[in-house]
Protein backbone atom coordinates (compact mmCIF):
# COMPACT_ATOMS: atom_id res chain seq x y z
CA UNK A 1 200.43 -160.72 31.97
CA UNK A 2 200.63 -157.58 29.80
CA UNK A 3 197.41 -155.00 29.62
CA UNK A 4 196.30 -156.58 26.45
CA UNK A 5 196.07 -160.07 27.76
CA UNK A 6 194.15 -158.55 31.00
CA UNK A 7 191.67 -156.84 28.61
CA UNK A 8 191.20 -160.39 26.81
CA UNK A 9 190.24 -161.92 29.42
CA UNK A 10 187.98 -159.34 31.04
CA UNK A 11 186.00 -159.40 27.54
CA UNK A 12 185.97 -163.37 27.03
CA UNK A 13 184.24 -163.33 30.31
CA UNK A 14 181.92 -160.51 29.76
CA UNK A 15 181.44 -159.44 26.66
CA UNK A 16 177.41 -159.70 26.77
CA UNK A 17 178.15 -156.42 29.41
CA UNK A 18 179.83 -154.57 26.34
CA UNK A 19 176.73 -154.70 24.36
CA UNK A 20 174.56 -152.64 26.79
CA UNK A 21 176.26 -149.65 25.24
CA UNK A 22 174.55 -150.65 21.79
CA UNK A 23 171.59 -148.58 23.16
CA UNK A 24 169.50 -151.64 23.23
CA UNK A 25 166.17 -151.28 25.19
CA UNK A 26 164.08 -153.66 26.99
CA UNK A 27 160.95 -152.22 26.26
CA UNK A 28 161.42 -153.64 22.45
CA UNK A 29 158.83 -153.14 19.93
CA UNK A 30 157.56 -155.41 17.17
CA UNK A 31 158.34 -153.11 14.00
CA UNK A 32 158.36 -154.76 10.68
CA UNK A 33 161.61 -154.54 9.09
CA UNK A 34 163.39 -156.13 5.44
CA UNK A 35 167.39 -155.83 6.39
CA UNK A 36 169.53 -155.65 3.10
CA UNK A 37 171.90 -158.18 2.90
CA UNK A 38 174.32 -156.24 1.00
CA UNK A 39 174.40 -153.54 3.37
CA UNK A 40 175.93 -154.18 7.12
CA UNK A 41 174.86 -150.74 7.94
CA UNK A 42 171.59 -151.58 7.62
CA UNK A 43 171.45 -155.76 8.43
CA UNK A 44 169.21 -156.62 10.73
CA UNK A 45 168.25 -152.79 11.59
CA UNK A 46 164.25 -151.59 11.48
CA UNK A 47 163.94 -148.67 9.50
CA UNK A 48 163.60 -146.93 12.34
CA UNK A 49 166.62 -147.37 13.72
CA UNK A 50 168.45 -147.14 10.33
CA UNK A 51 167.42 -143.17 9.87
CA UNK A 52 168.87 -142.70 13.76
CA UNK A 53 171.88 -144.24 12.34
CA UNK A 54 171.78 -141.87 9.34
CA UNK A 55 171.34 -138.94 11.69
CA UNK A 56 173.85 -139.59 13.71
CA UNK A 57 176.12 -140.54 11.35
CA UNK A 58 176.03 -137.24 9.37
CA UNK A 59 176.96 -135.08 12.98
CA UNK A 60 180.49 -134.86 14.45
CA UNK A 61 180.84 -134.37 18.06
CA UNK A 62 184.99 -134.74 18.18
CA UNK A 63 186.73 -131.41 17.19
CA UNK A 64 190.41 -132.49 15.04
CA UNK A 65 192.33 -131.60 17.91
CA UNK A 66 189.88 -133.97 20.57
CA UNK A 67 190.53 -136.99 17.87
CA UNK A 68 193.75 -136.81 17.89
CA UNK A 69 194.15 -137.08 21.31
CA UNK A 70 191.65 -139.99 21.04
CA UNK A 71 194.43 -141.34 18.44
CA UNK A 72 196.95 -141.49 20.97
CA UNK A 73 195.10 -142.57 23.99
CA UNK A 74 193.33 -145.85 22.62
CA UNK A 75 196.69 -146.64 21.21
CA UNK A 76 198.18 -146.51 24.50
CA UNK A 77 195.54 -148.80 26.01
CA UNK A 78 195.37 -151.48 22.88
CA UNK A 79 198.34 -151.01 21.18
CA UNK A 80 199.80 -152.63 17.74
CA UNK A 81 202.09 -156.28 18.79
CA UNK A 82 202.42 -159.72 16.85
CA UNK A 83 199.25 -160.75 16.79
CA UNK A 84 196.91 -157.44 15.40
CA UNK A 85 196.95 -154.09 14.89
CA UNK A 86 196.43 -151.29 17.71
CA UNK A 87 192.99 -149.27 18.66
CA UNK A 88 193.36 -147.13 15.54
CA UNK A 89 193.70 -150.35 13.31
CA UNK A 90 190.54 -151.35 14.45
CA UNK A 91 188.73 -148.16 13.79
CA UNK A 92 187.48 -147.55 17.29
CA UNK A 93 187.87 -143.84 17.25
CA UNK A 94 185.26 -144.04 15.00
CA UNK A 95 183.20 -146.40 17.20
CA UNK A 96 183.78 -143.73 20.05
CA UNK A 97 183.05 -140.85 18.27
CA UNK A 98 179.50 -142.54 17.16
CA UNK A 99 178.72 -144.14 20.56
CA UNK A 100 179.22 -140.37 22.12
CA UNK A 101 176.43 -139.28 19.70
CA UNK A 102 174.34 -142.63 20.23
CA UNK A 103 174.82 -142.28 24.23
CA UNK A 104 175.24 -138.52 24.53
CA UNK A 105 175.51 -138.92 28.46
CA UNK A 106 178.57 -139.99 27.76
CA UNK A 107 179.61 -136.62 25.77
CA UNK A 108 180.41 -134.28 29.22
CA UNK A 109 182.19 -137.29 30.67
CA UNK A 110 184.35 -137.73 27.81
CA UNK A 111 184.85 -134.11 26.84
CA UNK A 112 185.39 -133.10 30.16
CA UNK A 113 187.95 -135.97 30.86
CA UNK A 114 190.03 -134.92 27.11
CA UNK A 115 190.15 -131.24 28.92
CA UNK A 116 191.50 -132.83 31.86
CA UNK A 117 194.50 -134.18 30.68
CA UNK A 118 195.36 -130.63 29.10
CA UNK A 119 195.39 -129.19 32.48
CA UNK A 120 197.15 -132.38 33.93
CA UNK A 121 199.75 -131.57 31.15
CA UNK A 122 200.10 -128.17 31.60
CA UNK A 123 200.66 -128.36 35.60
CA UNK A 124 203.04 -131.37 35.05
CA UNK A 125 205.18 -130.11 31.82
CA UNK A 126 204.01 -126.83 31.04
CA UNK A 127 202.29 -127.87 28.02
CA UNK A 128 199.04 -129.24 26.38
CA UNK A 129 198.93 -133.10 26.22
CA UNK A 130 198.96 -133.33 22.33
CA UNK A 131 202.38 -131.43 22.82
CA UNK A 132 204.56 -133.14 25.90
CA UNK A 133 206.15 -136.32 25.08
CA UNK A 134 205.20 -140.19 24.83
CA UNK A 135 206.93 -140.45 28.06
CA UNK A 136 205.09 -137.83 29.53
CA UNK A 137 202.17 -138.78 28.52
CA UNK A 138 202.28 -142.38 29.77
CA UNK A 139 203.21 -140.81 33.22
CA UNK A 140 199.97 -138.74 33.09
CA UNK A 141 198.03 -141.85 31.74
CA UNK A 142 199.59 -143.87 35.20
CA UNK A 143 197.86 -141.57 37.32
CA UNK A 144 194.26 -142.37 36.56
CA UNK A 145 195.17 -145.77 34.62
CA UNK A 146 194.84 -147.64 38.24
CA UNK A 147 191.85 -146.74 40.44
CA UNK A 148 193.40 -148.49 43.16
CA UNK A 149 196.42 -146.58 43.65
CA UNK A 150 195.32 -143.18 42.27
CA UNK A 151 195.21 -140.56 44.40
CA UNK A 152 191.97 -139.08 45.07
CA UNK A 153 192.59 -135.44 43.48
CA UNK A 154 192.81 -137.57 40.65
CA UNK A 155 189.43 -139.06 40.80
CA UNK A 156 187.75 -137.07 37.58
CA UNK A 157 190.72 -138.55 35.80
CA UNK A 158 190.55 -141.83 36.70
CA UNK A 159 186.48 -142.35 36.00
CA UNK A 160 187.42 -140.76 32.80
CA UNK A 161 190.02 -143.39 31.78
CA UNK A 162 187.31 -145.79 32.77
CA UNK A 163 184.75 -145.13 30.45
CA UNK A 164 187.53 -144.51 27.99
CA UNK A 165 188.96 -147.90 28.55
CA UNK A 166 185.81 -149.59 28.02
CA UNK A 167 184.89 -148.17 25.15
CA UNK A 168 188.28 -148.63 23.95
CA UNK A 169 188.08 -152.25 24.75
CA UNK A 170 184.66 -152.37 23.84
CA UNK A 171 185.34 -151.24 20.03
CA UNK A 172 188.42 -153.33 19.48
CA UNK A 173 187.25 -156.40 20.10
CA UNK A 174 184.00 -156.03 18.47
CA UNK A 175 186.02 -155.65 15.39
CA UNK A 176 187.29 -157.71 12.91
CA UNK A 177 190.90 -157.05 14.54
CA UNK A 178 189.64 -157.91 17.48
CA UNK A 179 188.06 -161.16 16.68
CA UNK A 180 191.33 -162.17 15.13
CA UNK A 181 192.85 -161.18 17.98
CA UNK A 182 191.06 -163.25 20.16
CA UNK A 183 190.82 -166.05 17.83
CA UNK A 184 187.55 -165.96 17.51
CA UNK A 185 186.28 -168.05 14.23
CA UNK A 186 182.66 -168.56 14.67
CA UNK A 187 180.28 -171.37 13.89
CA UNK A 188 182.21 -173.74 11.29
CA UNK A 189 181.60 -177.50 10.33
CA UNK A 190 183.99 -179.69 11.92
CA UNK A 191 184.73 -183.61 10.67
CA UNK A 192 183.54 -186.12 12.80
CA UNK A 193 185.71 -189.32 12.46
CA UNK A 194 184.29 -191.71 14.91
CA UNK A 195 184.70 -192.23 18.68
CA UNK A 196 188.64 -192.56 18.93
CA UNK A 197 190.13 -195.89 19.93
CA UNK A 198 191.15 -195.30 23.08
CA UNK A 199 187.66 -194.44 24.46
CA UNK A 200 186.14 -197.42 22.77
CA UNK A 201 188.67 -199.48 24.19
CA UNK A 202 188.24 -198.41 27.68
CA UNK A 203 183.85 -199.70 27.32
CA UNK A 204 185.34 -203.03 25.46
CA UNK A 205 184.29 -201.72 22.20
CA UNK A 206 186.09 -201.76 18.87
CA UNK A 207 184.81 -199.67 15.05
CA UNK A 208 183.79 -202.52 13.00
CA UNK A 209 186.79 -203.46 10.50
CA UNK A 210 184.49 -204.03 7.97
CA UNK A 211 182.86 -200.85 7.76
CA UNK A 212 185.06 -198.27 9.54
CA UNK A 213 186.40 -197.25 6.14
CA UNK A 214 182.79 -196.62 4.83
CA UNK A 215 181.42 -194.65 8.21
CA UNK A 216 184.46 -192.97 9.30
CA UNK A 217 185.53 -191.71 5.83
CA UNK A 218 185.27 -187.79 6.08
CA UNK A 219 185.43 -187.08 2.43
CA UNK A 220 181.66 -188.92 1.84
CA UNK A 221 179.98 -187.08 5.05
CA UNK A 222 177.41 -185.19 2.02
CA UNK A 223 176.71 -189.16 0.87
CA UNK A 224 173.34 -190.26 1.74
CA UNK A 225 173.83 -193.71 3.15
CA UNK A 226 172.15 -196.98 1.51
CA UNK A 227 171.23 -200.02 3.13
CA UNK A 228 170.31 -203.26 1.77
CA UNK A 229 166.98 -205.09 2.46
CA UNK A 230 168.40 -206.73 5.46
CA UNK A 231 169.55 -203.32 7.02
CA UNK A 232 173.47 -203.50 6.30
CA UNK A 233 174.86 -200.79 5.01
CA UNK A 234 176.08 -200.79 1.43
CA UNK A 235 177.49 -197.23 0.87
């Protein structure tokens, strides 16, 4: 099972744990509020929270040189195969970069943890980590990527790539990539064509020959039914 398909599954089973970093409060308040269709910025937002969205959204807390590091790492941990995109695709260095202003506890954690790996790179290769190679930086990613077999002088690293990782996974499949990904379609109208055969055979039970063409026929499910005085079914 590759690192995507692990990630899958985690999130199938607990993706209602993703959403406490939507900054989501318990104590909730009953504010009046008329979402705009039009606008999924603003859906389903009080106004309220819509100017906190503004706010944030006009600060940057990611210098060029932090992003692109961001680039490379959530590419590592969701990356581009058959089936969607990679990280980047999906736009979740964006998602970071607003849930660090959103959550700004996060912020030391995650700016700390981006320093980290230049001083991880610079004892292991003699370089900054934007610098050394893919290789390289996969070996310095292995070293914090498994908290059960890092080492503990590695331990800032490794709750780093945690909350990294979660966010990572977090964003992607939150997204439209992700849903794909997942297969995820959503609510849709299905075609009910009767109870099949078998299962009907099994209780001694047969669909009526003489109207399983009229009940049974998908293509008239919007037809109101009509019945005749004596309660059989006409159309």
């Amino acid at each position: 099972m590759n690192r995507r398909e692990n990630l899958k599954l985690l999130l199938t089973g607990s993706l209602a744990t993703g959403f406490i970093w939507s900054g989501c409060s318990p104590e909730t308040k009953d504010i009046p509020h008329e979402p705009e269709i039009g606008d999924w910025g603003s859906y389903g937002r009080t106004p309220e929270e819509m100017k906190i969205n503004e706010l944030l959204m006009s600060q940057t807390f990611f210098t060029e040189e932090e992003m692109k590091k961001l680039d490379i790492l959530v590419d590592i941990i969701i990356p581009a195969d058959d089936s969607s995109g990679s990280a980047t695709d999906a736009g979740v260095p964006d998602f970071i970069e607003f849930m660090m202003k959103d959550i700004p506890a996060y912020q030391t954690p995650m700016r700390g943890g981006l320093l980290w790996l230049d001083h991880k790179a610079d004892e292991m290769y003699g370089e900054k980590f934007l610098d050394i190679s893919e290789a390289q930086r996969i070996a310095i990613i292995d070293l914090i990527a498994y908290p059960d077999k890092a080492a503990p002088e590695v331990a800032n690293g490794v709750r780093f790539f945690n909350l990294l990782r979660n966010l990572t996974a977090t964003g992607f499949f939150t997204s439209e990539e992700g849903f794909k990904d997942l297969g995820y379609v959503g609510n849709r109208p299905n075609a009910w064509d009767g109870v099949p055969e078998e299962v009907l055979a099994k209780h001694g039970l047969e669909n009526d020959p003489k109207y399983k063409d009229v009940y049974l026929d998908v293509s008239t499910r919007g037809t109101i039914a009509q019945w005749d005085d004596e309660g059989n079914l006409i159309a």
